[in-house]
C-alpha atoms as a PDB file:
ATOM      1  CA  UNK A   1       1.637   6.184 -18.912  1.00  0.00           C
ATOM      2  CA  UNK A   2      -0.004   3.193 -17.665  1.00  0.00           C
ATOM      3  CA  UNK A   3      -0.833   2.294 -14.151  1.00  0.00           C
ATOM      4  CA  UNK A   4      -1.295  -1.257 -13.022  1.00  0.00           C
ATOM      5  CA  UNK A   5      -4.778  -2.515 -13.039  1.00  0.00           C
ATOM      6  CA  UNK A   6      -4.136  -3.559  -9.192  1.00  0.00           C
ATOM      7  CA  UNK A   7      -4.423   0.332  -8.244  1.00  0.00           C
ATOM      8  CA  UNK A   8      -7.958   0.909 -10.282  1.00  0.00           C
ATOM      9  CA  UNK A   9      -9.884   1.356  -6.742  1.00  0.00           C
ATOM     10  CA  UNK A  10      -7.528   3.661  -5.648  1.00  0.00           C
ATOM     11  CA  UNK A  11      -7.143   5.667  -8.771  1.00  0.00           C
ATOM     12  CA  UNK A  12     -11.142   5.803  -9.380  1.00  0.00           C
ATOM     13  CA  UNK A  13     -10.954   6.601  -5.779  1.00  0.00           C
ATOM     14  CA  UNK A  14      -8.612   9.812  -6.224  1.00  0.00           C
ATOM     15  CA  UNK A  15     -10.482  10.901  -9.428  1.00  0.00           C
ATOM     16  CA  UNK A  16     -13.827  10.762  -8.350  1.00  0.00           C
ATOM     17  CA  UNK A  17     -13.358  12.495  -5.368  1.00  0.00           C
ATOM     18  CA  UNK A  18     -11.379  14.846  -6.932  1.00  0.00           C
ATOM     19  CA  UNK A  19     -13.988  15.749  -9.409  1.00  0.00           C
ATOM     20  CA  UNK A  20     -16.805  15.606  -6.892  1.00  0.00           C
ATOM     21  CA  UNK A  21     -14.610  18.101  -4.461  1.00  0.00           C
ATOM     22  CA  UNK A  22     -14.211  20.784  -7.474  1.00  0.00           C
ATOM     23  CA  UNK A  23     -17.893  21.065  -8.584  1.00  0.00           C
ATOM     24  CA  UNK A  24     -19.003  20.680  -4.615  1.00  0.00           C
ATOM     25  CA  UNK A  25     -16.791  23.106  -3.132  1.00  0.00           C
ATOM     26  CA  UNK A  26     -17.563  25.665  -6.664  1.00  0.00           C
ATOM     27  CA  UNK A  27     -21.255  25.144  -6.245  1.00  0.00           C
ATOM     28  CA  UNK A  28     -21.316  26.058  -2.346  1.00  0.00           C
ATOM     29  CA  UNK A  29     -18.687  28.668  -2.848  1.00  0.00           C
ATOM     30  CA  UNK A  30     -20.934  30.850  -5.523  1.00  0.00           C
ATOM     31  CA  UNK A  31     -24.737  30.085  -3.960  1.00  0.00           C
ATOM     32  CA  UNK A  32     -22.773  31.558  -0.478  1.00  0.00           C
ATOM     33  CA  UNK A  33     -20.987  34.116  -1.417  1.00  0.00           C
ATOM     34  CA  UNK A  34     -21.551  34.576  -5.473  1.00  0.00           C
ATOM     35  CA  UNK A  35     -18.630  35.510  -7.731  1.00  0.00           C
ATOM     36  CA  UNK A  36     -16.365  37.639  -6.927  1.00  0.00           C
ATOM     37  CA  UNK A  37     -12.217  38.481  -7.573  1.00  0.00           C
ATOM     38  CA  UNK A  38     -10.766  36.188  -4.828  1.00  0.00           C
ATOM     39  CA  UNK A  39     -13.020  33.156  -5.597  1.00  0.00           C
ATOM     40  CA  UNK A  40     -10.735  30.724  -7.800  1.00  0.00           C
ATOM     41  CA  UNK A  41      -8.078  30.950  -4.931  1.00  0.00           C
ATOM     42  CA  UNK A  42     -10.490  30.407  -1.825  1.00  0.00           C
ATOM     43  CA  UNK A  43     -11.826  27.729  -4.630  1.00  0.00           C
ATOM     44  CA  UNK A  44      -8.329  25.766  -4.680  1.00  0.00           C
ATOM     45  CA  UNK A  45      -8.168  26.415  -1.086  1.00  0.00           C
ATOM     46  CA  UNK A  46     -11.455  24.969  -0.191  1.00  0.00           C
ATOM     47  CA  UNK A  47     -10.459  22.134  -2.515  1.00  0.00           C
ATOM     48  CA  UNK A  48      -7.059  21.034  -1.215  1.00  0.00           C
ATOM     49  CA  UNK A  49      -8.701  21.027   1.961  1.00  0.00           C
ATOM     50  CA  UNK A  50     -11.765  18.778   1.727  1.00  0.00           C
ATOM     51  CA  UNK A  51     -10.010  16.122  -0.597  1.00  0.00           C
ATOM     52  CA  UNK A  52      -7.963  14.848   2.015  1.00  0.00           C
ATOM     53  CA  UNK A  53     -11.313  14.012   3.573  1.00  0.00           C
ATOM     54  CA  UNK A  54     -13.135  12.991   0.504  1.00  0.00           C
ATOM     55  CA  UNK A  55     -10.723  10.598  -1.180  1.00  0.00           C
ATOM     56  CA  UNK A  56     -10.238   8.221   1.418  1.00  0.00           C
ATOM     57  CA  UNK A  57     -13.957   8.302   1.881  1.00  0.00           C
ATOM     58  CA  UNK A  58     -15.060   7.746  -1.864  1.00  0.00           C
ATOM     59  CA  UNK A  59     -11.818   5.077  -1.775  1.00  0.00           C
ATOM     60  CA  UNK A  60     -13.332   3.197   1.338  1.00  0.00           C
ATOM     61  CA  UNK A  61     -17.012   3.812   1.089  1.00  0.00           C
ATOM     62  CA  UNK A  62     -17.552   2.468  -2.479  1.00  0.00           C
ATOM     63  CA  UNK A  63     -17.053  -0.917  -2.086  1.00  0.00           C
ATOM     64  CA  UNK A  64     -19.699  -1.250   0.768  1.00  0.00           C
ATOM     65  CA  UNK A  65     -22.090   0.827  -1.577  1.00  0.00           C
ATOM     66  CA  UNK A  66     -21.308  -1.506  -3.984  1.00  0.00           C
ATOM     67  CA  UNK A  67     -22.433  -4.456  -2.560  1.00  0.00           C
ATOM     68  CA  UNK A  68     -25.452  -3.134  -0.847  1.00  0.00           C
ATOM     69  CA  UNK A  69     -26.319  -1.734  -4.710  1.00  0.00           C
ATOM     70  CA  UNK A  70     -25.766  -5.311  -5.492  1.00  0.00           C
ATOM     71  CA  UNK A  71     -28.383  -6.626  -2.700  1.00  0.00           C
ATOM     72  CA  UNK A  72     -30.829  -4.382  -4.000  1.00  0.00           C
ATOM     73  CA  UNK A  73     -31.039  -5.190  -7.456  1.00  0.00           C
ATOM     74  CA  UNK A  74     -31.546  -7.944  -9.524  1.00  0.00           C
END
């Protein structure tokens, strides 16, 4: 399956936040409360809830850090 090249921002959008969300949310889950039974469910939980947040974010927010990347180098 192919998707149109017109939806790369949005897809690298969806996929990095997606990744970043799942090692994030991992990482604070096990420094706060370590590893224990319920942790891969309050781990999808804690996902599905911050990616709503995080993918519109990455989506909108990497253009602008784009260009200013752009500005600062040569």
């Amino acid at each position: 399956m192919r998707i149109p090249a017109r939806f790369a921002p949005i897809v690298f959008g969806a996929l990095l936040s997606a990744i970043m969300v799942a090692i994030v949310s991992a990482f604070v889950l096990v420094t706060t409360q370590g590893i224990h039974p319920g942790l891969p469910a309050q781990w999808l939980r804690s996902c599905a809830m911050t990616w709503p947040v995080a993918f519109p974010t990455v989506t909108f927010v990497a253009p602008l850090v784009r260009q200013v990347v752009g500005r600062m180098t040569a």
